[in-house]
PDB file of N, CA and C in Angstrom:
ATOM      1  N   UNK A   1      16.562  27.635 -10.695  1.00  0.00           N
ATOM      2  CA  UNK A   1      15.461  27.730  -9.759  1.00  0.00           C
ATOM      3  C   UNK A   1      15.795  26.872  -8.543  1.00  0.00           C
ATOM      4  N   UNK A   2      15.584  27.422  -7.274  1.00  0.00           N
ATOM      5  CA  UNK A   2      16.124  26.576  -6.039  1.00  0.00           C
ATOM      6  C   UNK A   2      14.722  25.726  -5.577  1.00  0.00           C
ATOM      7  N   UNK A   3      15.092  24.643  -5.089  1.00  0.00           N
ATOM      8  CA  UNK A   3      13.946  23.769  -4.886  1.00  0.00           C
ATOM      9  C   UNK A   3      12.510  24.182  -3.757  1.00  0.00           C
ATOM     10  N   UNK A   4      13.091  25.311  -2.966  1.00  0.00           N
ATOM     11  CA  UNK A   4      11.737  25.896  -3.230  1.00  0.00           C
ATOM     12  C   UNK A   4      10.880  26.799  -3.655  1.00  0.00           C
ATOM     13  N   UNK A   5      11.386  27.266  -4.626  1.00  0.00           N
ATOM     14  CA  UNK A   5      10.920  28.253  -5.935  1.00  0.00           C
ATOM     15  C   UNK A   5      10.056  27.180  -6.956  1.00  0.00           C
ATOM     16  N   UNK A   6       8.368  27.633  -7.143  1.00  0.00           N
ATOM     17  CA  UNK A   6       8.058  26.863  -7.875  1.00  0.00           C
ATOM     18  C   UNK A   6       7.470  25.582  -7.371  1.00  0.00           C
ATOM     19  N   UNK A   7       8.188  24.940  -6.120  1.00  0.00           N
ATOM     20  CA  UNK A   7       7.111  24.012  -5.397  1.00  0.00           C
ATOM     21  C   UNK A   7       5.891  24.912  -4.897  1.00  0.00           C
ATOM     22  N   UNK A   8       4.738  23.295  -5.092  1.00  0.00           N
ATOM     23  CA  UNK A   8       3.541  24.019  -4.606  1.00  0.00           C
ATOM     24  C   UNK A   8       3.360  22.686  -3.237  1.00  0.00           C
ATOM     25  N   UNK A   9       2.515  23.909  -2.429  1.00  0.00           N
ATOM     26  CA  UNK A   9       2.042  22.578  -1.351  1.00  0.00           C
ATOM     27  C   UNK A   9       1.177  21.663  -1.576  1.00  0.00           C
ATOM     28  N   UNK A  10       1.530  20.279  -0.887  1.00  0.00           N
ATOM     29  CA  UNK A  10       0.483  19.563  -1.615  1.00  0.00           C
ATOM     30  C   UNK A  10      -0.523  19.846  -0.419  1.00  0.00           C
ATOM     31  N   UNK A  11      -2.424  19.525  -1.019  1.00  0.00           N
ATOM     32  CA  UNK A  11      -3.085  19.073  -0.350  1.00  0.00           C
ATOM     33  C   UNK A  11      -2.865  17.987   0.473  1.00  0.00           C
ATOM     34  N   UNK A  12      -3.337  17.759   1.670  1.00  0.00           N
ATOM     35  CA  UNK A  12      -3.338  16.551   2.713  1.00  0.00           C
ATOM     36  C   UNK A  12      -4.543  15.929   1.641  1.00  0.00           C
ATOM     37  N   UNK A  13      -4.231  14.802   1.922  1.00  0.00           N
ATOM     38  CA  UNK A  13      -5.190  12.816   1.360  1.00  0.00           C
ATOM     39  C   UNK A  13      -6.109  12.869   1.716  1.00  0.00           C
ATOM     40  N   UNK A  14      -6.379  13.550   3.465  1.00  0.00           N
ATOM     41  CA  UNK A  14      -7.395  13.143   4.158  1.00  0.00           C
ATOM     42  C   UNK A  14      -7.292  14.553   4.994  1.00  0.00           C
ATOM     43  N   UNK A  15      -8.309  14.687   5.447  1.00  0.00           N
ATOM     44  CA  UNK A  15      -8.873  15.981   6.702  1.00  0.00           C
ATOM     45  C   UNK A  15      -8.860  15.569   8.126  1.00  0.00           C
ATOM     46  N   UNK A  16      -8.781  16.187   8.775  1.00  0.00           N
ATOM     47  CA  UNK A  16      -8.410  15.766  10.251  1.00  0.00           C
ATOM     48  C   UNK A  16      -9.515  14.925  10.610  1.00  0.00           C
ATOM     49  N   UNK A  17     -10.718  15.479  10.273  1.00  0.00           N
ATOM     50  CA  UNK A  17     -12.193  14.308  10.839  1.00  0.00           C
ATOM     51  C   UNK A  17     -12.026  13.264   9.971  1.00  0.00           C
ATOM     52  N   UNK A  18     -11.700  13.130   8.799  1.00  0.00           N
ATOM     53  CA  UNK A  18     -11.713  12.094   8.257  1.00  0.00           C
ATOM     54  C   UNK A  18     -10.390  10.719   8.982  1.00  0.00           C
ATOM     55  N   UNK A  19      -9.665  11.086   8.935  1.00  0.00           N
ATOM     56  CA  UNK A  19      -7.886  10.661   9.657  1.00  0.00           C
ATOM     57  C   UNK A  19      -9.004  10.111  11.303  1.00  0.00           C
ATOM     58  N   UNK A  20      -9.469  10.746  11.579  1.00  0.00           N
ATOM     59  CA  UNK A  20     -10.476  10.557  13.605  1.00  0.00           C
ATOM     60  C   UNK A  20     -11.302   9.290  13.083  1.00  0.00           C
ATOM     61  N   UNK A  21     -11.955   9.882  12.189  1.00  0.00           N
ATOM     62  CA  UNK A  21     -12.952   8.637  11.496  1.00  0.00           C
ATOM     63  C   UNK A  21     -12.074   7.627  11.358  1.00  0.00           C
ATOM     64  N   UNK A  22     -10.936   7.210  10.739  1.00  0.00           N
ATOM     65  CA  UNK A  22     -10.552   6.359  10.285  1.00  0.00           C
ATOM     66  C   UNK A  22      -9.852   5.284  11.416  1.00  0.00           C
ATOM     67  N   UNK A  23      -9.232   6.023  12.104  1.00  0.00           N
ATOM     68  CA  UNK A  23      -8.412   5.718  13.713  1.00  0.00           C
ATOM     69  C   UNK A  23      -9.428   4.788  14.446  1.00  0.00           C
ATOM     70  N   UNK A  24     -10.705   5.699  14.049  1.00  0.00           N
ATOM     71  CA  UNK A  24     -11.599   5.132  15.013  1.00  0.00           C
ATOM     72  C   UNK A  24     -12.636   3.688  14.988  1.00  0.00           C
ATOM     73  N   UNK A  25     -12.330   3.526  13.519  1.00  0.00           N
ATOM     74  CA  UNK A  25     -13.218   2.569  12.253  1.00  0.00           C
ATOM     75  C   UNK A  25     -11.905   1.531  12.810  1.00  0.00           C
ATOM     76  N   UNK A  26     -11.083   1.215  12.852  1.00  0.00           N
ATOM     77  CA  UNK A  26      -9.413   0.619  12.783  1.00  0.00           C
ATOM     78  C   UNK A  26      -9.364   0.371  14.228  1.00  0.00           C
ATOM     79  N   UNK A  27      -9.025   0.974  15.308  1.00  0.00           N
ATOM     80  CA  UNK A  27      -9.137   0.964  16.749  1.00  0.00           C
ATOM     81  C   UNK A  27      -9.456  -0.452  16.857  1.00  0.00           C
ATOM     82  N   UNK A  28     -10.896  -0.599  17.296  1.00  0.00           N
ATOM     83  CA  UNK A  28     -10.995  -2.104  17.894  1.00  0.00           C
ATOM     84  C   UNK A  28     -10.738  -3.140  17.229  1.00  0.00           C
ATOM     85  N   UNK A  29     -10.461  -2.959  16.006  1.00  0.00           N
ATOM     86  CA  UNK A  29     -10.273  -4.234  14.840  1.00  0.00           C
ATOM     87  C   UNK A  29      -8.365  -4.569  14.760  1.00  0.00           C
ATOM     88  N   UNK A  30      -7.752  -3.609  15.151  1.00  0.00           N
ATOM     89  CA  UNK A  30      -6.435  -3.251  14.935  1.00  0.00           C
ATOM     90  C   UNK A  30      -5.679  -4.791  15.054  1.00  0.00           C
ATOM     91  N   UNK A  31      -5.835  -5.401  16.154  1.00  0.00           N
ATOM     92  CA  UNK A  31      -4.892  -7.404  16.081  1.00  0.00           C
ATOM     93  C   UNK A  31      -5.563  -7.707  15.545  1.00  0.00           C
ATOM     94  N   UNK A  32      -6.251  -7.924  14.759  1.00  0.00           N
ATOM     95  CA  UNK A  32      -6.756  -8.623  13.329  1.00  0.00           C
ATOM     96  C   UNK A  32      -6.355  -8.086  12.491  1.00  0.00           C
ATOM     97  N   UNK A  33      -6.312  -6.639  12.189  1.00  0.00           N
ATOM     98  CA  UNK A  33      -6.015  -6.505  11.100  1.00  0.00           C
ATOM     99  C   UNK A  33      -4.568  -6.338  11.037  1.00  0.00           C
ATOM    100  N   UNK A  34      -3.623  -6.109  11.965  1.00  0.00           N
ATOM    101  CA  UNK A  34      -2.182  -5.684  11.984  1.00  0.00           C
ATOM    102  C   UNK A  34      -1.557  -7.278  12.154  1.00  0.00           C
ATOM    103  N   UNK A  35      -2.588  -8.132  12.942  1.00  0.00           N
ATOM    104  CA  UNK A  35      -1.795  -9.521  13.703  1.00  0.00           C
ATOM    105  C   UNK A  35      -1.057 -10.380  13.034  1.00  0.00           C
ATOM    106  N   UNK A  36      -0.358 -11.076  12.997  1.00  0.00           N
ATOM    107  CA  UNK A  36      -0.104 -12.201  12.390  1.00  0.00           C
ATOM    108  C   UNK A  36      -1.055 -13.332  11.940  1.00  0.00           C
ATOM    109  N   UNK A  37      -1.352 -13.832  10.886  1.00  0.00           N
ATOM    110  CA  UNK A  37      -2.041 -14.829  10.144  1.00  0.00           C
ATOM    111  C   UNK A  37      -1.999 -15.715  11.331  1.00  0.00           C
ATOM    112  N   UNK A  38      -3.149 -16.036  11.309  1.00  0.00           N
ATOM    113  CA  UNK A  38      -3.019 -17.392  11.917  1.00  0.00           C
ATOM    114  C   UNK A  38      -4.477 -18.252  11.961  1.00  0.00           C
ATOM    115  N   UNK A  39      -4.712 -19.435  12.386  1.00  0.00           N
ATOM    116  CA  UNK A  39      -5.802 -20.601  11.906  1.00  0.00           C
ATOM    117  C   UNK A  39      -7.190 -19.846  12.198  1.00  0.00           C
ATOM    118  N   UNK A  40      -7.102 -18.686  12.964  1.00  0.00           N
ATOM    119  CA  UNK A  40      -8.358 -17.939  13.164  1.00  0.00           C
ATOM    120  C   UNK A  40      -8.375 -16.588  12.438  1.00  0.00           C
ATOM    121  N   UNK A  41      -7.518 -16.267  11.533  1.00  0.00           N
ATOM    122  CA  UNK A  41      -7.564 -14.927  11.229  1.00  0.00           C
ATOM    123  C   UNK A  41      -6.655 -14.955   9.510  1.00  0.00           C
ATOM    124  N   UNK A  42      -7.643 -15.237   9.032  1.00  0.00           N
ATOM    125  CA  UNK A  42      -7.097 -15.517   7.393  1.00  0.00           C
ATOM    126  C   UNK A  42      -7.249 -14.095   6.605  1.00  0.00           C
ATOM    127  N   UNK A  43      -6.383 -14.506   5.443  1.00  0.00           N
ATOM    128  CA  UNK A  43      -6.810 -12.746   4.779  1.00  0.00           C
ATOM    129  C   UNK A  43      -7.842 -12.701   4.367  1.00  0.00           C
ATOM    130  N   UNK A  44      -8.606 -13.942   4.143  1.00  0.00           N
ATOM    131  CA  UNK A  44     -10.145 -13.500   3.492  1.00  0.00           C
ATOM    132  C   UNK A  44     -10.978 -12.969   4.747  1.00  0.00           C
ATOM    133  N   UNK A  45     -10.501 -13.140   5.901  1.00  0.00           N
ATOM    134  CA  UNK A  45     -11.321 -12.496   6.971  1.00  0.00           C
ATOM    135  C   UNK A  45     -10.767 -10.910   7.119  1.00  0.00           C
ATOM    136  N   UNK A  46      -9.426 -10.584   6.924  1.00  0.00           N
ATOM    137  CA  UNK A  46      -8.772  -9.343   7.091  1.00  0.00           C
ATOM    138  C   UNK A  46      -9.783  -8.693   6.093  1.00  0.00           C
ATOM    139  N   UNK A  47      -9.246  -9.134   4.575  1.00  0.00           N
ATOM    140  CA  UNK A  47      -9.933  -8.331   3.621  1.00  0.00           C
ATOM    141  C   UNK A  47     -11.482  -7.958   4.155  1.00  0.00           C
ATOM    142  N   UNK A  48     -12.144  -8.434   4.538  1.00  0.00           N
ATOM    143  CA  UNK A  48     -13.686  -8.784   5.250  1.00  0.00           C
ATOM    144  C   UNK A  48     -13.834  -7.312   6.003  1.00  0.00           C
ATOM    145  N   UNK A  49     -12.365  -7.093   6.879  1.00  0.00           N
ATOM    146  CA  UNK A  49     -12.853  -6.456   7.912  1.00  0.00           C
ATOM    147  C   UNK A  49     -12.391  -4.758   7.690  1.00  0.00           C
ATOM    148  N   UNK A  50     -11.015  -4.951   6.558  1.00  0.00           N
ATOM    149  CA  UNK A  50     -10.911  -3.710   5.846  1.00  0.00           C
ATOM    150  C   UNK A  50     -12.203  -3.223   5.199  1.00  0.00           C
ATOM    151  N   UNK A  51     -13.164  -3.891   4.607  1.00  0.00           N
ATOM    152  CA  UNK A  51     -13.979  -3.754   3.602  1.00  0.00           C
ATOM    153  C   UNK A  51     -15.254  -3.326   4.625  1.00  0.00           C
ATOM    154  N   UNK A  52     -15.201  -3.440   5.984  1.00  0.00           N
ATOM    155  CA  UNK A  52     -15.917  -2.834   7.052  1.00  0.00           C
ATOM    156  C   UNK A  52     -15.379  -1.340   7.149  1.00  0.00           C
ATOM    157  N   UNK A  53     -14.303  -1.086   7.879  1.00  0.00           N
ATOM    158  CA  UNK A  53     -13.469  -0.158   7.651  1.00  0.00           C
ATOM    159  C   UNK A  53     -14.154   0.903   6.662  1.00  0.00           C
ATOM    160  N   UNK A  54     -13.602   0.348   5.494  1.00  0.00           N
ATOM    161  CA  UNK A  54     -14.008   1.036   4.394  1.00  0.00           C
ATOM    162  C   UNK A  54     -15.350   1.814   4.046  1.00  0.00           C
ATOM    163  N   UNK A  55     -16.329   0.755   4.591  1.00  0.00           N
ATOM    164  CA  UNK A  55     -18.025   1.263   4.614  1.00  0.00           C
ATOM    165  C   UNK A  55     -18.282   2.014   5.929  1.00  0.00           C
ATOM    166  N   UNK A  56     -17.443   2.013   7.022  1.00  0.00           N
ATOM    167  CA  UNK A  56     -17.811   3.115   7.756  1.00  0.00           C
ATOM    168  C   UNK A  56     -17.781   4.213   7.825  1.00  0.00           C
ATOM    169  N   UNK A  57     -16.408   4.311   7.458  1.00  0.00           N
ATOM    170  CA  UNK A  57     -15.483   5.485   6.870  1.00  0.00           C
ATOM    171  C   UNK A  57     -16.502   6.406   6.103  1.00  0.00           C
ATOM    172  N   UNK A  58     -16.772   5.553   4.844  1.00  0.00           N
ATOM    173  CA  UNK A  58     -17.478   6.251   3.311  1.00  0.00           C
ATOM    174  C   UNK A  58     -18.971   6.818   4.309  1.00  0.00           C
ATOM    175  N   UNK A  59     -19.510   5.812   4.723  1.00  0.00           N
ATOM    176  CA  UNK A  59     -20.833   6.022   5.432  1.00  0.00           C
ATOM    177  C   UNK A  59     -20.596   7.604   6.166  1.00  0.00           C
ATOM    178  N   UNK A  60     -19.913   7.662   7.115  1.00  0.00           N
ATOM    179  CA  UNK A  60     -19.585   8.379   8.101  1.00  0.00           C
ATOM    180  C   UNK A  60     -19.498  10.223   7.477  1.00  0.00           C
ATOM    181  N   UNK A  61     -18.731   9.790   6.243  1.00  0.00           N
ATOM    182  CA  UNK A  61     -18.489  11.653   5.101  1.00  0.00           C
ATOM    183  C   UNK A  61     -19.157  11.054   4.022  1.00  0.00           C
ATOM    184  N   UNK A  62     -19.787  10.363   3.805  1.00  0.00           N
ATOM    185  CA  UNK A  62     -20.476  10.183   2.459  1.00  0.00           C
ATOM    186  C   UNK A  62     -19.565  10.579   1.041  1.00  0.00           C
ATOM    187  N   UNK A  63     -18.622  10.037   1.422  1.00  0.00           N
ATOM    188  CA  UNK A  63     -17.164   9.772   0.328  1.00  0.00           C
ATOM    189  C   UNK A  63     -16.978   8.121  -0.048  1.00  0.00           C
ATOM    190  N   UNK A  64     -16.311   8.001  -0.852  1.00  0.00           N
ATOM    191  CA  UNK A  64     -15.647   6.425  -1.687  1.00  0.00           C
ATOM    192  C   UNK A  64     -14.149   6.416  -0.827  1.00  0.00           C
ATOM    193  N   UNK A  65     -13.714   7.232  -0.566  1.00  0.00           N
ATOM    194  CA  UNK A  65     -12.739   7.740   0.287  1.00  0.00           C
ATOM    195  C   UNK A  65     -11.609   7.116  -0.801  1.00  0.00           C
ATOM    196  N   UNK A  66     -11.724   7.937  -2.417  1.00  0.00           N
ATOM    197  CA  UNK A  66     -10.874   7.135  -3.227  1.00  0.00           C
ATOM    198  C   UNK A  66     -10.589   6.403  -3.393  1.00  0.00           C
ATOM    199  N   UNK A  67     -11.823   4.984  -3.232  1.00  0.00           N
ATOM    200  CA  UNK A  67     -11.254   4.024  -3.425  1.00  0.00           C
ATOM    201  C   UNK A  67     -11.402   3.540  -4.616  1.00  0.00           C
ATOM    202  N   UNK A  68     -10.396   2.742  -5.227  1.00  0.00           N
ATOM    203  CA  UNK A  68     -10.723   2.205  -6.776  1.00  0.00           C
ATOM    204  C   UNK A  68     -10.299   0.602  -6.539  1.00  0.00           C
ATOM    205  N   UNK A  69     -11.088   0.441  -6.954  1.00  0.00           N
ATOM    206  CA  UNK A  69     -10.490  -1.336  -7.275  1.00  0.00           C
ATOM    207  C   UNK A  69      -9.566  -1.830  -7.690  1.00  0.00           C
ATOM    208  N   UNK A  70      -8.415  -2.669  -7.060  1.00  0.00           N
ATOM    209  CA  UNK A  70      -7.387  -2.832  -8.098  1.00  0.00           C
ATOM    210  C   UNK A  70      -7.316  -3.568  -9.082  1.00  0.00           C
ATOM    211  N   UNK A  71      -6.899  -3.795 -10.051  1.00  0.00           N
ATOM    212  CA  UNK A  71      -6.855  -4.466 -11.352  1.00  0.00           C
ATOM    213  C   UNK A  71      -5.479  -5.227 -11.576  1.00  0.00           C
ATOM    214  N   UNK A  72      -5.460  -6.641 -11.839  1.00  0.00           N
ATOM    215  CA  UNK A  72      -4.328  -6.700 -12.377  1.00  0.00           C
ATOM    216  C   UNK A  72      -3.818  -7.219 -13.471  1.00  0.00           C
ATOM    217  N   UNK A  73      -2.767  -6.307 -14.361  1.00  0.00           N
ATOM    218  CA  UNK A  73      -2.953  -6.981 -16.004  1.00  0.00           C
ATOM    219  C   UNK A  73      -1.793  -7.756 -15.935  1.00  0.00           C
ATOM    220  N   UNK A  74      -2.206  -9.020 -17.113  1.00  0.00           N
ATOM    221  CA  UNK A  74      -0.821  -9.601 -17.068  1.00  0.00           C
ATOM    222  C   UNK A  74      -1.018  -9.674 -18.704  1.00  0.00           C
ATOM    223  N   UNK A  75       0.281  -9.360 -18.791  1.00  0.00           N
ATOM    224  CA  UNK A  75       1.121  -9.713 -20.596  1.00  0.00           C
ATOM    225  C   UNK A  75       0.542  -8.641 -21.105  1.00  0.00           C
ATOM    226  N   UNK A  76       0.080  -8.402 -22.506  1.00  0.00           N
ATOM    227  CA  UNK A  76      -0.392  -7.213 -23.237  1.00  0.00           C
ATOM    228  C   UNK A  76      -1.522  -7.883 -23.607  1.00  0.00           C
TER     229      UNK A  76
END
Protein backbone atom coordinates (compact mmCIF):
# COMPACT_ATOMS: atom_id res chain seq x y z
CA UNK A 1 0.00 0.00 0.00
CA UNK A 2 1.65 3.45 -1.00
CA UNK A 3 1.49 6.06 1.66
CA UNK A 4 -1.29 7.63 0.24
CA UNK A 5 -3.58 4.76 -0.08
CA UNK A 6 -5.47 4.42 3.11
CA UNK A 7 -4.42 7.82 4.69
CA UNK A 8 -7.30 9.71 5.90
CA UNK A 9 -7.36 13.56 6.28
CA UNK A 10 -7.08 14.77 9.45
CA UNK A 11 -9.63 17.24 10.85
CA UNK A 12 -8.09 20.82 11.61
CA UNK A 13 -7.81 21.38 15.95
CA UNK A 14 -9.47 24.51 15.44
CA UNK A 15 -11.89 26.40 12.75
CA UNK A 16 -10.94 29.48 11.17
CA UNK A 17 -13.24 31.71 13.72
CA UNK A 18 -11.98 29.93 16.38
CA UNK A 19 -7.84 30.34 15.22
CA UNK A 20 -9.44 34.75 14.72
CA UNK A 21 -10.75 34.29 18.23
CA UNK A 22 -7.68 33.11 19.50
CA UNK A 23 -5.11 35.64 17.57
CA UNK A 24 -7.29 38.05 18.87
CA UNK A 25 -7.62 36.91 22.79
CA UNK A 26 -3.33 36.71 22.43
CA UNK A 27 -2.78 40.05 20.31
CA UNK A 28 -2.53 42.63 23.04
CA UNK A 29 -1.18 40.32 25.73
CA UNK A 30 1.50 38.82 23.23
CA UNK A 31 5.16 40.60 25.32
CA UNK A 32 3.91 39.14 28.30
CA UNK A 33 3.11 36.26 27.28
CA UNK A 34 5.98 35.52 24.57
CA UNK A 35 8.58 38.09 26.67
CA UNK A 36 11.26 37.18 28.61
CA UNK A 37 10.76 36.63 32.50
CA UNK A 38 11.54 39.32 34.17
CA UNK A 39 10.94 41.23 37.92
CA UNK A 40 7.54 42.39 36.40
CA UNK A 41 6.34 39.47 34.52
CA UNK A 42 6.56 36.08 36.45
CA UNK A 43 4.97 32.80 35.28
CA UNK A 44 2.43 33.00 37.90
CA UNK A 45 1.36 36.19 36.11
CA UNK A 46 1.81 34.48 32.46
CA UNK A 47 -0.15 31.46 33.68
CA UNK A 48 -2.83 34.31 34.97
CA UNK A 49 -3.04 35.69 31.62
CA UNK A 50 -3.15 32.36 29.51
CA UNK A 51 -5.98 31.40 31.86
CA UNK A 52 -7.65 34.84 30.49
CA UNK A 53 -6.96 33.73 27.05
CA UNK A 54 -8.47 30.64 27.76
CA UNK A 55 -11.91 32.11 29.25
CA UNK A 56 -12.32 34.27 26.33
CA UNK A 57 -11.76 31.98 23.83
CA UNK A 58 -14.30 29.24 25.65
CA UNK A 59 -16.70 32.32 26.38
CA UNK A 60 -16.58 33.56 22.82
CA UNK A 61 -17.81 29.52 21.07
CA UNK A 62 -19.01 28.28 24.24
CA UNK A 63 -16.30 25.39 24.04
CA UNK A 64 -13.50 24.12 26.88
CA UNK A 65 -11.53 24.50 23.72
CA UNK A 66 -10.10 20.93 24.90
CA UNK A 67 -8.78 21.84 27.60
CA UNK A 68 -7.79 19.23 30.26
CA UNK A 69 -5.76 19.79 33.16
CA UNK A 70 -2.48 18.48 33.33
CA UNK A 71 -1.57 15.90 35.80
CA UNK A 72 1.60 14.83 36.90
CA UNK A 73 2.43 11.22 38.09
CA UNK A 74 5.48 10.37 39.68
CA UNK A 75 6.70 6.61 40.45
CA UNK A 76 3.76 3.99 40.30
Amino acid sequence: MSTEEGKRQRKPNWTKEEQKALVTAISPLYGRLYGRLSNTTTNEIKSTLWDQVHAQVSHDYDTDCGFLPRTLYIGV
